[in-house]
Protein backbone atom coordinates (compact mmCIF):
# COMPACT_ATOMS: atom_id res chain seq x y z
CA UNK A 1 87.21 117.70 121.59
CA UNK A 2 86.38 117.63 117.65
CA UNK A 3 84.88 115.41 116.20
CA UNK A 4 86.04 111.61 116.12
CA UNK A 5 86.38 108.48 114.16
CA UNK A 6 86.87 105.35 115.37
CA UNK A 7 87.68 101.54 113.76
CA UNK A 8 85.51 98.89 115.44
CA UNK A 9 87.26 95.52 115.64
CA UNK A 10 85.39 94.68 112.58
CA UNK A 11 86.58 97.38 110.50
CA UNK A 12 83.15 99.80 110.56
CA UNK A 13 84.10 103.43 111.00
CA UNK A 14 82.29 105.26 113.52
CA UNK A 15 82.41 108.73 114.30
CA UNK A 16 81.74 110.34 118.48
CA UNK A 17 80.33 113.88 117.06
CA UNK A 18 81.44 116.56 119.53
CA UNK A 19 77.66 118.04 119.62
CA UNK A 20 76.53 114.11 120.63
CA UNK A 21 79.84 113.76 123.67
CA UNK A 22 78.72 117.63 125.03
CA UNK A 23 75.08 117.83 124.00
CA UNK A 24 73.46 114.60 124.97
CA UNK A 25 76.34 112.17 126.46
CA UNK A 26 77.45 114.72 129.57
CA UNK A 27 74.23 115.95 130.11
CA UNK A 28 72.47 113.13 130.61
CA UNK A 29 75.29 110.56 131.87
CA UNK A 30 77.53 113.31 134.14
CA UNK A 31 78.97 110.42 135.42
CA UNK A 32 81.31 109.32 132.37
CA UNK A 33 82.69 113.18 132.06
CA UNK A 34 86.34 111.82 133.00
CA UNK A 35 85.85 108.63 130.63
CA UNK A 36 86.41 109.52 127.16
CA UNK A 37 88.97 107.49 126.52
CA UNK A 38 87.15 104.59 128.03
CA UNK A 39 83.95 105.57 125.40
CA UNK A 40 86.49 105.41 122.70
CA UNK A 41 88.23 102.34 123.54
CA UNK A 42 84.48 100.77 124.12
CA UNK A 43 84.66 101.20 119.92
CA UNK A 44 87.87 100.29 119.07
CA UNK A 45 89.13 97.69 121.92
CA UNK A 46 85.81 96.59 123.33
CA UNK A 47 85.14 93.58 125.14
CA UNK A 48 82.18 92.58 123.35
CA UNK A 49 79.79 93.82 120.53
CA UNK A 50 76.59 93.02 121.16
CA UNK A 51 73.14 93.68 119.05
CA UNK A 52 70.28 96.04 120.38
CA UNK A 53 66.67 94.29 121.45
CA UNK A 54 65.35 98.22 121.22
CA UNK A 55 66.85 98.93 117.69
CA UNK A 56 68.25 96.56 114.56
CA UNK A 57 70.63 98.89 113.37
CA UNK A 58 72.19 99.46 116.60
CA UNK A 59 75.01 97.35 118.73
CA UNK A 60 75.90 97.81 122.11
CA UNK A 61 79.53 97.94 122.73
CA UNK A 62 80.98 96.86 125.82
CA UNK A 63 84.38 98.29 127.45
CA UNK A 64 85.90 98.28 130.78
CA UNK A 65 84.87 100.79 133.33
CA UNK A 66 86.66 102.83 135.33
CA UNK A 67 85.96 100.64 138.52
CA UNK A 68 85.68 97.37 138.70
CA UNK A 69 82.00 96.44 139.02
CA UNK A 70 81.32 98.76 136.05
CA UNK A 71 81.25 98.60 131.97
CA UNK A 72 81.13 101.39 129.71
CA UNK A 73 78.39 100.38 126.94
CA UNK A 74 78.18 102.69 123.82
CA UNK A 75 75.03 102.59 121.72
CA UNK A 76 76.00 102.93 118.25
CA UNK A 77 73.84 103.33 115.14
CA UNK A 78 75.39 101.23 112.37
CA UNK A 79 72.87 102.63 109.37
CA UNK A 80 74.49 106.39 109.90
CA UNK A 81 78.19 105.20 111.77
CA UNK A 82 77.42 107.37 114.75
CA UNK A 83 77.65 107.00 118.30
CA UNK A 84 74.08 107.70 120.37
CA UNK A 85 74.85 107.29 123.62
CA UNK A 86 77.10 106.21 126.01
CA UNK A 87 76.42 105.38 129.88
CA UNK A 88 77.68 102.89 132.72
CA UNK A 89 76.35 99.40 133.37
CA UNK A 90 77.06 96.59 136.08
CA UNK A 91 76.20 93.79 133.52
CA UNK A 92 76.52 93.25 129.40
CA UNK A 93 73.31 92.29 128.19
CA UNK A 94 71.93 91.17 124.35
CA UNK A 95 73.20 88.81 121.71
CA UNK A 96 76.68 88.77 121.08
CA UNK A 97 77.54 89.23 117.72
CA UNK A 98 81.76 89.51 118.65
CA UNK A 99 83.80 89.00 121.53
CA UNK A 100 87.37 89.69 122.33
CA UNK A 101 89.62 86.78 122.07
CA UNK A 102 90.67 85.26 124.75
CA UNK A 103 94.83 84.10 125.30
């Protein structure tokens, strides 16, 4: 995969490190192994951005799933522009600190 940076809707850069996607992502959450795309667009098309209760320097970003009743929700670090974790949820939760306009 390589290494890769993404553009959040409010311009911060964050990088998906290749060790973090094969070394802690798929062996820990086997269930996203066909969603990559869906973790990236969780970054840079997500449906909200939401701030961590656990962690200040963290937001929670919210994409579509790959069924209905699911989200994606990537766990990114602000302070060091990296992505933790990534791992499916039914519902969003936290403060939202953007959402994606609506038409």
């Amino acid at each position: 995969m390589g290494d890769t940076i993404l553009r959040d809707p409010l311009g911060r850069l964050v990088i998906l490190h290749d060790h973090t996607w094969y070394g802690h992502i798929l062996q820990r959450h086997s269930e996203i192994r066909l969603h990559l795309s869906l973790v990236q667009q969780a970054i840079s098309n997500p449906i909200e951005i939401r701030y961590s209760v656990a962690d200040a320097d963290c937001r929670l970003y919210f994409g579509d799933g790959p069924r209905m009743d699911t989200m994606i929700v990537v766990v990114v670090d602000l302070s060091r522009g990296i992505v933790m974790t990534a791992h499916l949820v039914k519902a969003a939760k936290g403060a939202i600190e953007w959402s994606r306009p609506t038409h």
